[in-house]
N, C-alpha and C. Protein backbone atom coordinates (compact mmCIF):
# COMPACT_ATOMS: atom_id res chain seq x y z
N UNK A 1 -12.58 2.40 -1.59
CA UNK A 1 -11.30 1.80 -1.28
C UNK A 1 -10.22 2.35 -2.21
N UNK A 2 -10.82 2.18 -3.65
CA UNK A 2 -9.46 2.63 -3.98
C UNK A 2 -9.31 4.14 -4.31
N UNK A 3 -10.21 5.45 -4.02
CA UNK A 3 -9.92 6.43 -3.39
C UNK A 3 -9.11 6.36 -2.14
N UNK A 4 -9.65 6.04 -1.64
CA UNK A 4 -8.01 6.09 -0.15
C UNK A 4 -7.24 5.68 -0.33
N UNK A 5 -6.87 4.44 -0.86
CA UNK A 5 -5.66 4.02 -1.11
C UNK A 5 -4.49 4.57 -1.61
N UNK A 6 -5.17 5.26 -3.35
CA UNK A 6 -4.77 5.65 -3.85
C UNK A 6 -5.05 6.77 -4.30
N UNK A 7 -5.93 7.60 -3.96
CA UNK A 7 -6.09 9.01 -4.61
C UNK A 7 -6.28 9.99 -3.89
N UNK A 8 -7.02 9.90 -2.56
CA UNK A 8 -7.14 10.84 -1.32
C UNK A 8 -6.08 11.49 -0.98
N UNK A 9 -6.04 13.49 -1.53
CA UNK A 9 -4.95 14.18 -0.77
C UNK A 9 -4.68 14.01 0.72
N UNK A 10 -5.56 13.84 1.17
CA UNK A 10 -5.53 13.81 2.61
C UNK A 10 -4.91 12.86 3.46
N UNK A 11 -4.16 11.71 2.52
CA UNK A 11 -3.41 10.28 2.86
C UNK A 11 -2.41 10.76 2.05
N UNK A 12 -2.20 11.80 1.26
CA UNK A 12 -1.22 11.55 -0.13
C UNK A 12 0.29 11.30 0.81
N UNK A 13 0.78 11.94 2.06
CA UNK A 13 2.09 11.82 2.47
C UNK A 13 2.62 10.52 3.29
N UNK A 14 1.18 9.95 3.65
CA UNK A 14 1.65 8.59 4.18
C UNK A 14 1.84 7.61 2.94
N UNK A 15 1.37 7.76 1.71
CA UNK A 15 0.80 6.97 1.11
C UNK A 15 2.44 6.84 0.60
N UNK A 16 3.15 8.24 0.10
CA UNK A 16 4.29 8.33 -0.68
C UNK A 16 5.56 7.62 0.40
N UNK A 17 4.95 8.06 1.60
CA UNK A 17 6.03 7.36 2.74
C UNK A 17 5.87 6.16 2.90
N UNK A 18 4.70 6.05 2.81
CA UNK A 18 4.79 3.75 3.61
C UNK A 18 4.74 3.48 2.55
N UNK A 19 3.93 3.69 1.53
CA UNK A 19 3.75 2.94 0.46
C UNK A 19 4.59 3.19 -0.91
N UNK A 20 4.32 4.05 -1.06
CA UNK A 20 5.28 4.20 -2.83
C UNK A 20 6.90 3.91 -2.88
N UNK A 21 7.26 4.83 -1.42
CA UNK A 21 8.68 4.24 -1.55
C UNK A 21 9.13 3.03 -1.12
N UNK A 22 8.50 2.65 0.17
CA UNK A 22 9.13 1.00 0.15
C UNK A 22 8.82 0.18 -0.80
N UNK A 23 7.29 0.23 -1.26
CA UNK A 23 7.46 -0.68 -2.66
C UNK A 23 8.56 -0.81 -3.31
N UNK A 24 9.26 0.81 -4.35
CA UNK A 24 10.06 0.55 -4.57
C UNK A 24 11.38 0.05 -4.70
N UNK A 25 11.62 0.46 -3.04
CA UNK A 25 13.12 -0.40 -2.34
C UNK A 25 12.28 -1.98 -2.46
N UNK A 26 11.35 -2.48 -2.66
CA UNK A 26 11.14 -3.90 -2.62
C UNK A 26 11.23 -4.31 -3.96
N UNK A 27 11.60 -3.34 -5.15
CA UNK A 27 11.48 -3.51 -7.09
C UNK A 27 10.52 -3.56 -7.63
N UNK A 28 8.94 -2.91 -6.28
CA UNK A 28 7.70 -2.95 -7.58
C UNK A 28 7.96 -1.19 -8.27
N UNK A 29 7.06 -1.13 -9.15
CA UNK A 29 6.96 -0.11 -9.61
C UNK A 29 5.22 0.15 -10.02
N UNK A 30 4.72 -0.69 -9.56
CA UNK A 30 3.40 -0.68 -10.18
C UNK A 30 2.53 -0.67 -8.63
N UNK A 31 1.60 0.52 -8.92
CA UNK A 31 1.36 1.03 -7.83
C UNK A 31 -0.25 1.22 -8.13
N UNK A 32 -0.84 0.06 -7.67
CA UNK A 32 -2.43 -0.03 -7.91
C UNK A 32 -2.87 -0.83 -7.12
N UNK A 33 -4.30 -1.33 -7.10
CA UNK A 33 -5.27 -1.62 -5.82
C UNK A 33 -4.64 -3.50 -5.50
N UNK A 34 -4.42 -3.79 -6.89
CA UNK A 34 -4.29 -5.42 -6.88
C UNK A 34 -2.85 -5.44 -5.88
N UNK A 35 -2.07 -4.77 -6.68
CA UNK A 35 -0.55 -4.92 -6.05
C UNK A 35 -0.50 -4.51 -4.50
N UNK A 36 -1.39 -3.89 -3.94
CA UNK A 36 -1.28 -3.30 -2.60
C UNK A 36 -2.20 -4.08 -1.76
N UNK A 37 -3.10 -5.23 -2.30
CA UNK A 37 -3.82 -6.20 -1.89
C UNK A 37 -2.89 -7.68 -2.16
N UNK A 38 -2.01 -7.47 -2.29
CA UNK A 38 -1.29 -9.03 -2.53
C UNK A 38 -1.81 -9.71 -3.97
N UNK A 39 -2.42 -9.33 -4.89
CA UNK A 39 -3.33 -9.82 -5.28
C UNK A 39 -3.08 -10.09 -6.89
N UNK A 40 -1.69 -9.83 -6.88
CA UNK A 40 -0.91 -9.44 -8.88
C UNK A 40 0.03 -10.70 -8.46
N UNK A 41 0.78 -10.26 -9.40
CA UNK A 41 1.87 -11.05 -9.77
C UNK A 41 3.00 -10.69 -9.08
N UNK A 42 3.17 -10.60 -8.14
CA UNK A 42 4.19 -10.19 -7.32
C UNK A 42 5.27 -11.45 -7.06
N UNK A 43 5.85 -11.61 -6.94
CA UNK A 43 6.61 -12.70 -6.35
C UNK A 43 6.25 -12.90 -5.34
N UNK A 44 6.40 -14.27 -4.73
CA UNK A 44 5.52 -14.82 -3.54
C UNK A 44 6.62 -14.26 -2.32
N UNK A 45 7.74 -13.98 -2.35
CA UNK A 45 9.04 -13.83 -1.42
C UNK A 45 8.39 -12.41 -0.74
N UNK A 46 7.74 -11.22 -2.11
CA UNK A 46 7.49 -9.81 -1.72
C UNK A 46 5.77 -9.70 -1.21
N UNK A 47 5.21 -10.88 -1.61
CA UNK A 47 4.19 -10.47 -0.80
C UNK A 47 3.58 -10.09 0.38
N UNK A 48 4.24 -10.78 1.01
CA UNK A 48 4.19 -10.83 2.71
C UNK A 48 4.50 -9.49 3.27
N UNK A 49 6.07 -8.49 2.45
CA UNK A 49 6.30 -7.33 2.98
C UNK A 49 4.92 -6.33 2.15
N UNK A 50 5.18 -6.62 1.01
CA UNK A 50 3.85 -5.99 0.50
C UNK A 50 2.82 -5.82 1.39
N UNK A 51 2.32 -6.48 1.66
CA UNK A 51 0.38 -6.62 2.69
C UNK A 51 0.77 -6.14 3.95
N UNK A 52 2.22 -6.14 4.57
CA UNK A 52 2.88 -5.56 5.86
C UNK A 52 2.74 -3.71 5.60
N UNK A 53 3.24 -3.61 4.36
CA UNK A 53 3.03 -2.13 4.49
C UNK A 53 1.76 -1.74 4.05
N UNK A 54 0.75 -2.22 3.29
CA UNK A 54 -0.27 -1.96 3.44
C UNK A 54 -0.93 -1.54 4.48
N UNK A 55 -0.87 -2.55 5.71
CA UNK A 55 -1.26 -2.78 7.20
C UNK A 55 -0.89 -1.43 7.77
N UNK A 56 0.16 -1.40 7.38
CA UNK A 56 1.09 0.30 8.19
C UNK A 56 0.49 1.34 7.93
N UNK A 57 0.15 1.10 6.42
CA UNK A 57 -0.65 2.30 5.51
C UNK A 57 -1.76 2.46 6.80
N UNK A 58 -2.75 1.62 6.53
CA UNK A 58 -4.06 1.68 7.34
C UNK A 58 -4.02 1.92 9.13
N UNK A 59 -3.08 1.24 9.46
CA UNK A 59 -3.31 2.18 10.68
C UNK A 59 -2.39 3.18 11.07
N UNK A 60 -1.58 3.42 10.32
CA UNK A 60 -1.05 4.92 10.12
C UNK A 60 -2.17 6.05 10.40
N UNK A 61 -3.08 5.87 9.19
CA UNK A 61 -4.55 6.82 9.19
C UNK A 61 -5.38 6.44 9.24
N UNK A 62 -5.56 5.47 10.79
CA UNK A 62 -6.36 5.43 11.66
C UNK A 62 -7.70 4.72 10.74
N UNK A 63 -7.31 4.31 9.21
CA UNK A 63 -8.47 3.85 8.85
C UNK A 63 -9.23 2.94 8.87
N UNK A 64 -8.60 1.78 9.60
CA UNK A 64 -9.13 0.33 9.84
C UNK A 64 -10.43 0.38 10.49
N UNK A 65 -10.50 1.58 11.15
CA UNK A 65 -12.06 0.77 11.75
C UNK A 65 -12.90 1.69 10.78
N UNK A 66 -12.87 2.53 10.01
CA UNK A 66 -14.37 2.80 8.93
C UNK A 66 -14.11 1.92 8.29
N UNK A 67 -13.62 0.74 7.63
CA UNK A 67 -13.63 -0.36 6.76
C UNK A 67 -14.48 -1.51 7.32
């Protein structure tokens, strides 16, 4: 898991597109397995978009069904 998430070249352009930058436009900066699972200290307001782009992440690249 957290090879794909986060380390697989082969995701690296969705990952920087759904994930790294909207985080940012949302004010995280911390970019790890907890925070992309809802699962830190996030404010409860950003979680919801948080776990939304996660979702995008995954079926972006088609990965939901090997999980």
């Amino acid at each position: 898991m957290n090879h794909f998430m986060l380390e697989c070249p082969c995701f690296h352009s969705h990952r920087v597109m759904l994930l790294q930058e909207k985080l940012r436009a949302l004010g995280i900066s911390t970019f790890d397995l907890p925070t992309l699972l809802g699962a830190t200290s996030i404010d409860s307001s950003r979680q919801s978009a948080v776990l939304r782009l996660t979702c995008a992440f995954l079926n972006k690249t088609n990965q939901l069904q090997c999980l």
